[in-house]
N, C-alpha and C. Protein backbone atom coordinates (compact mmCIF):
# COMPACT_ATOMS: atom_id res chain seq x y z
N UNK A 1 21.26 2.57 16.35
CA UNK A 1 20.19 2.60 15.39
C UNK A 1 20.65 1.95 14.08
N UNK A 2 19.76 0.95 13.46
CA UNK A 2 20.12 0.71 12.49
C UNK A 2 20.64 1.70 11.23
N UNK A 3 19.77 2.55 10.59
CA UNK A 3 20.35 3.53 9.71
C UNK A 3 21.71 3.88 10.43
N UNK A 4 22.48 3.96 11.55
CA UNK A 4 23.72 4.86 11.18
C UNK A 4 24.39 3.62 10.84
N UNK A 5 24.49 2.39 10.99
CA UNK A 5 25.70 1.70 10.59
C UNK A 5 25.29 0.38 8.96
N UNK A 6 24.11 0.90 8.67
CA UNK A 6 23.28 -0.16 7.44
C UNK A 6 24.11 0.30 6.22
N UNK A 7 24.51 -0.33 5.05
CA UNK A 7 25.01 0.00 3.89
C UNK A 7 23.46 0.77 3.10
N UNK A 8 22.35 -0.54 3.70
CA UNK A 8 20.50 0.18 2.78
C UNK A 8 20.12 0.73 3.99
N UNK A 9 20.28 2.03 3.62
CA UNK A 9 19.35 2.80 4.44
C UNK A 9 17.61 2.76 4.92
N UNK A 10 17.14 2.55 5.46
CA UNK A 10 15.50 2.57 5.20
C UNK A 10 14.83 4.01 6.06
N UNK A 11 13.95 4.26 4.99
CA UNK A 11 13.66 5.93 5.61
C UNK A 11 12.50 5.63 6.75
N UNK A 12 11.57 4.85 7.00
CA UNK A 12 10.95 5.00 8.26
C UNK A 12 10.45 3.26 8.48
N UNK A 13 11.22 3.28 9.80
CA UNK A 13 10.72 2.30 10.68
C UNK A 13 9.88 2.45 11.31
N UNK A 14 8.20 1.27 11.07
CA UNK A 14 7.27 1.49 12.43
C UNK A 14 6.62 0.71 12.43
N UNK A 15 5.87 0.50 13.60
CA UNK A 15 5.28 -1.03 14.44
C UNK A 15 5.13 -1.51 13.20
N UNK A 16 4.23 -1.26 12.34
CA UNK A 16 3.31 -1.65 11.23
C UNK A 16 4.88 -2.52 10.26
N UNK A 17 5.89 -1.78 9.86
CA UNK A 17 6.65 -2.05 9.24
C UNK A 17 7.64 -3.33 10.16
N UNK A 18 7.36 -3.23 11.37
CA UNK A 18 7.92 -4.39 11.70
C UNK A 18 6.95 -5.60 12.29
N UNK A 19 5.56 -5.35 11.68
CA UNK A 19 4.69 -6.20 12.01
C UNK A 19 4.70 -7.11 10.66
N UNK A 20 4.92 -6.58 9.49
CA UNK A 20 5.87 -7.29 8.11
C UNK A 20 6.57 -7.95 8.26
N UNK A 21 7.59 -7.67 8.52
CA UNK A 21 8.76 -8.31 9.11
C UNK A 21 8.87 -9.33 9.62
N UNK A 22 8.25 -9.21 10.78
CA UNK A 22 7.95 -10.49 12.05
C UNK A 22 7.18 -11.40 11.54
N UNK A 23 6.72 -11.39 10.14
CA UNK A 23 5.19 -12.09 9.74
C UNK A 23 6.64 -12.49 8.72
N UNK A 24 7.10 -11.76 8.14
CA UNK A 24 7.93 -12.66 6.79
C UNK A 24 8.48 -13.59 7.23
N UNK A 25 9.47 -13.01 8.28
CA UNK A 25 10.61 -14.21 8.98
C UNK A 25 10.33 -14.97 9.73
N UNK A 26 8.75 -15.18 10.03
CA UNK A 26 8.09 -16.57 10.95
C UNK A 26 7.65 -17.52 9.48
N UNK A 27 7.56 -16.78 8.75
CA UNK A 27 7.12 -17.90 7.41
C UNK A 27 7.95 -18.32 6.77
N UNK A 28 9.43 -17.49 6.94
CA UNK A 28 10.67 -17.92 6.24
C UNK A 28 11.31 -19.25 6.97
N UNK A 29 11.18 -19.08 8.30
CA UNK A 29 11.24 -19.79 9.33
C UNK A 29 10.38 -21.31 9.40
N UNK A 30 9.34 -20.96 8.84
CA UNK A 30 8.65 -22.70 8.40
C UNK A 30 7.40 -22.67 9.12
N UNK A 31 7.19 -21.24 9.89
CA UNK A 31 5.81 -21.64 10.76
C UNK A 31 4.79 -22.01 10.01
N UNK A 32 3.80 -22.94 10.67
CA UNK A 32 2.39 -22.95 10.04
C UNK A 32 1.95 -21.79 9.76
N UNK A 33 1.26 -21.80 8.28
CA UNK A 33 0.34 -20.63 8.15
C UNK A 33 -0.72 -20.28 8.79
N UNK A 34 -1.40 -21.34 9.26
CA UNK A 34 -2.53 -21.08 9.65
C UNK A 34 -2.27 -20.48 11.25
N UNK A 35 -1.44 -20.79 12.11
CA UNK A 35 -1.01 -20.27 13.32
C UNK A 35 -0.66 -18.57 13.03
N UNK A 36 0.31 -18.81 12.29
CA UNK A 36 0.86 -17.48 11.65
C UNK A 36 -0.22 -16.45 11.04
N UNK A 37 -1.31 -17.07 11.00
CA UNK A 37 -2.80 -16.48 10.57
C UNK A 37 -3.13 -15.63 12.02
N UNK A 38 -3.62 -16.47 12.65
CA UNK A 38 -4.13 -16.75 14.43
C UNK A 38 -3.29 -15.60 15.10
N UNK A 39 -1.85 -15.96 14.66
CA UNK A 39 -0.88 -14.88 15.54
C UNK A 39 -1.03 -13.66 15.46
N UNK A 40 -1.25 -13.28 13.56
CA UNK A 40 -1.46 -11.62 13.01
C UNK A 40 -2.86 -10.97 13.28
N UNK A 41 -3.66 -11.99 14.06
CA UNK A 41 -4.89 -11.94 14.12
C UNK A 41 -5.51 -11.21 12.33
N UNK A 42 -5.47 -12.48 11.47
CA UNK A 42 -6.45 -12.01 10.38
C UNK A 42 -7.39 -13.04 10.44
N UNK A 43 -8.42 -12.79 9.86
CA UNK A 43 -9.04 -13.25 9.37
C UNK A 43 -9.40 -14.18 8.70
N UNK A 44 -8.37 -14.40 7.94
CA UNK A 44 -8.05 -15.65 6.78
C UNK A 44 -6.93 -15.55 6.30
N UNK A 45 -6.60 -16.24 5.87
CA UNK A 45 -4.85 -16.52 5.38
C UNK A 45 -4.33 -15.77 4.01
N UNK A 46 -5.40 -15.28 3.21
CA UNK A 46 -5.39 -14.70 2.04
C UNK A 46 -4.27 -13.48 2.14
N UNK A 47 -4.68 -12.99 3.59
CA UNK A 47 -4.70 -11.55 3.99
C UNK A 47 -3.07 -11.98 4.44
N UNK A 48 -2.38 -12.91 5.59
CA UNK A 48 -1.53 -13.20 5.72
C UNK A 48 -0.36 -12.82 4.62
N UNK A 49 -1.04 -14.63 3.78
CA UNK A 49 -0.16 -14.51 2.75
C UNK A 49 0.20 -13.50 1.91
N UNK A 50 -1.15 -12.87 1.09
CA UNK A 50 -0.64 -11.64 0.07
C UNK A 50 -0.56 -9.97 0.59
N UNK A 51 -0.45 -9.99 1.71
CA UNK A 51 -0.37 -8.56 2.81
C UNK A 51 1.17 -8.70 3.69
N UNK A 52 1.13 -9.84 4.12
CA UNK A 52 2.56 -9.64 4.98
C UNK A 52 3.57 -10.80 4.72
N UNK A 53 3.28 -11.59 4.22
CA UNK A 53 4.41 -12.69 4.23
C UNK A 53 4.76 -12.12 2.20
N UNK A 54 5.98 -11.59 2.77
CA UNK A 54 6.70 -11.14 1.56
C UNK A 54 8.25 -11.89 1.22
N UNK A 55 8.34 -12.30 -0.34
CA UNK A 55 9.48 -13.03 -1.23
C UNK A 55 10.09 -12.07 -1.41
N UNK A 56 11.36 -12.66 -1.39
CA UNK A 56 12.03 -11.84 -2.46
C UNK A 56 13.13 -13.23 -3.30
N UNK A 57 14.21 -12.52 -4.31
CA UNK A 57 14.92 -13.64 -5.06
C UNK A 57 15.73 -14.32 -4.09
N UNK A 58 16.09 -13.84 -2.97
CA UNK A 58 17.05 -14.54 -1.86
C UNK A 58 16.27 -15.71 -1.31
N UNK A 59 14.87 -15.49 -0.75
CA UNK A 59 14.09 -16.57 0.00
C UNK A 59 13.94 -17.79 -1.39
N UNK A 60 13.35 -17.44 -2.77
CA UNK A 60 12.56 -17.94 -3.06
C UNK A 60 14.35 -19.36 -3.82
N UNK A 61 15.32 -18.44 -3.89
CA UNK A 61 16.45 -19.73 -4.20
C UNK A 61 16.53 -20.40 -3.02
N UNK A 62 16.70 -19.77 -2.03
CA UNK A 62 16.82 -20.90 -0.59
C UNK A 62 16.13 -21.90 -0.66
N UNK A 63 14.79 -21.19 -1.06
CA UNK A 63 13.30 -22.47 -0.97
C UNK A 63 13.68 -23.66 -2.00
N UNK A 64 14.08 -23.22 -3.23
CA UNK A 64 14.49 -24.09 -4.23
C UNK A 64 15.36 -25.20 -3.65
N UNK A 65 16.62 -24.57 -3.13
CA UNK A 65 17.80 -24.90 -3.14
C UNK A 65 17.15 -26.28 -1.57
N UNK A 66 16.73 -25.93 -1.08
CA UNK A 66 16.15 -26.86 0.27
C UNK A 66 15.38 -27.69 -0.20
N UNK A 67 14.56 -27.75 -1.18
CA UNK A 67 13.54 -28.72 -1.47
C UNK A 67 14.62 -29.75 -2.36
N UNK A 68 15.42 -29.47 -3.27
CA UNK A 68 16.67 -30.11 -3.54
C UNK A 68 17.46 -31.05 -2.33
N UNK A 69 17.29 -30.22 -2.03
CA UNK A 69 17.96 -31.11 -0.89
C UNK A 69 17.36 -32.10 -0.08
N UNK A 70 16.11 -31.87 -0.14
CA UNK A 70 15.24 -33.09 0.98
C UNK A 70 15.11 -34.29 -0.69
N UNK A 71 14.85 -33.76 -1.75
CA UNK A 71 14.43 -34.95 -2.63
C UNK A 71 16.27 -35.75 -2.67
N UNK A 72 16.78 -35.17 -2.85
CA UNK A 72 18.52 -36.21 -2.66
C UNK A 72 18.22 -37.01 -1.91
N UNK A 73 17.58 -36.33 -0.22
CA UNK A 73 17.87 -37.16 0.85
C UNK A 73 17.29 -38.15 1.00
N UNK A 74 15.93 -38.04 0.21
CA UNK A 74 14.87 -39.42 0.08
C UNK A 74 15.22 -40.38 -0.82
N UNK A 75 16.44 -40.51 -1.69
CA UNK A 75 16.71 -41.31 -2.29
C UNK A 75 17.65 -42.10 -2.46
């Protein structure tokens, strides 16, 4: 189980909480949104984006730090 060997403990794991999850790290991952819409079965992407595809300061330097890197490569 995760909690016995995690340094961050998390007090409850469930579908719902790893239906977050699976939605962050397919968008961290680069999927289309709009698939990634289709997949969570919503409605519209609103709901996607500001309901399950969650930032934090780790993703949002990566994102930085990668877009850096493609403008170098184009030049």
């Amino acid at each position: 189980m995760y909690n016995e060997t995690a340094e961050y403990k998390i007090e409850t794991i469930s579908a719902h909480t790893l239906r977050h999850t699976r939605c962050t790290r397919d968008a961290e991952d680069g999927m289309d949104i709009k698939v990634l819409q289709y997949i969570m079965g919503h409605s519209n992407m609103k709901i996607t984006n500001d309901v399950y595809n969650h930032v934090n300061e780790e993703r949002a330097v990566s994102e930085i730090m990668n877009v850096e890197q493609r403008r170098r490569n184009k030049g």
